[in-house]
Protein backbone atom coordinates (compact mmCIF):
# COMPACT_ATOMS: atom_id res chain seq x y z
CA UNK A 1 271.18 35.03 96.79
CA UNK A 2 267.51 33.99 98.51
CA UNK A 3 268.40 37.13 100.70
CA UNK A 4 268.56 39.45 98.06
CA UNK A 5 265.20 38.91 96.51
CA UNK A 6 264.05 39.03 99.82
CA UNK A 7 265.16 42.64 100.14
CA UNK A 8 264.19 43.46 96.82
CA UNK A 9 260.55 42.45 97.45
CA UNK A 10 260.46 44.33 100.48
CA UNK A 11 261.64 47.52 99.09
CA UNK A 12 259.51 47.51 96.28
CA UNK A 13 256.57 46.65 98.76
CA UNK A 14 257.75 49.66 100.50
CA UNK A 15 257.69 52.17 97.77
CA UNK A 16 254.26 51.29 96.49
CA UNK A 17 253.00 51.67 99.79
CA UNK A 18 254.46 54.59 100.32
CA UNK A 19 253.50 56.11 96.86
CA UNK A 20 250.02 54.76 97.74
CA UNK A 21 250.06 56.47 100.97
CA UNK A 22 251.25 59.57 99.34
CA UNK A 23 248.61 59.98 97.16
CA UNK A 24 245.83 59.31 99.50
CA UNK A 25 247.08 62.06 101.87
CA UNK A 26 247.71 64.57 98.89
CA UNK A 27 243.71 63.93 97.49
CA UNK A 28 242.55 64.45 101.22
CA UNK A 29 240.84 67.61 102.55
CA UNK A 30 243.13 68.48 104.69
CA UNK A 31 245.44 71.56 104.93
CA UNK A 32 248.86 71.61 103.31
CA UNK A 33 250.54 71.63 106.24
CA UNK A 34 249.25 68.74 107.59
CA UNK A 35 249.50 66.80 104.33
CA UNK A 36 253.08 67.91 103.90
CA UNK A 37 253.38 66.44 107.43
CA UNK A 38 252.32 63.22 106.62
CA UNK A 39 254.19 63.01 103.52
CA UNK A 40 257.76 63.97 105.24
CA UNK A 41 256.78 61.04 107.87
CA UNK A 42 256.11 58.58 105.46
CA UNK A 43 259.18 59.10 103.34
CA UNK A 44 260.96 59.22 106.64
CA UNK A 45 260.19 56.23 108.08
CA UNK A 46 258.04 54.24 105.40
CA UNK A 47 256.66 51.24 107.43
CA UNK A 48 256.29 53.15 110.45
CA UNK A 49 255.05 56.00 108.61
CA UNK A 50 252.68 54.08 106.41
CA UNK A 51 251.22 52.24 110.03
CA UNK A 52 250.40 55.22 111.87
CA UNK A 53 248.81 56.48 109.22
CA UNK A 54 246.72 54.04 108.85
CA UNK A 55 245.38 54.50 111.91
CA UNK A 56 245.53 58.07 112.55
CA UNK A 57 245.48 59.73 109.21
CA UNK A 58 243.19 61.81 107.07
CA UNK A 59 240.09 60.02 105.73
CA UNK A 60 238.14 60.17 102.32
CA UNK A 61 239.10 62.43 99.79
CA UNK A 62 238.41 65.93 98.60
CA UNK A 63 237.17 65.40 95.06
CA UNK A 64 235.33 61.80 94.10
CA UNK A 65 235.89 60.65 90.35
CA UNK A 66 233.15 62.66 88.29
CA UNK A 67 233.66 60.98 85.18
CA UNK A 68 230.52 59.33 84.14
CA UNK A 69 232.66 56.34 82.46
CA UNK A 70 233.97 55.67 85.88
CA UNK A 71 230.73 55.29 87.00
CA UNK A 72 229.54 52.38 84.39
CA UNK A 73 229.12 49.03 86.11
């Protein structure tokens, strides 16, 4: 039964690091075809994916938040 929640956790750890992986590569500046790229390897191979990635993948993103509420302190 402890098993179980065990897996659960880790697949749901999985998926929002995947989704949050996801979306960091789509709001990059880099060409579709390497952002498809990165998204097929991540969904692929999520933990893997996720870890290189991480330390080989696009940086900062294309557009910052304009919106002057998300600028209020």
């Amino acid at each position: 039964m402890q098993n179980t929640y065990l897996w659960i956790f880790l697949a749901v750890i999985a998926l929002l690091l995947d989704l949050w992986v996801i979306n960091s590569v789509w709001r990059s500046d880099k060409a579709s075809g390497s952002k498809a790229g990165w998204t097929a390897l991540v969904v692929l191979l999520p933990f893997v994916g996720a870890a290189i990635w991480g330390v080989a993948g696009p940086r900062g993103v294309a557009k910052a938040p304009s919106s002057s509420e998300h600028s209020k302190g």
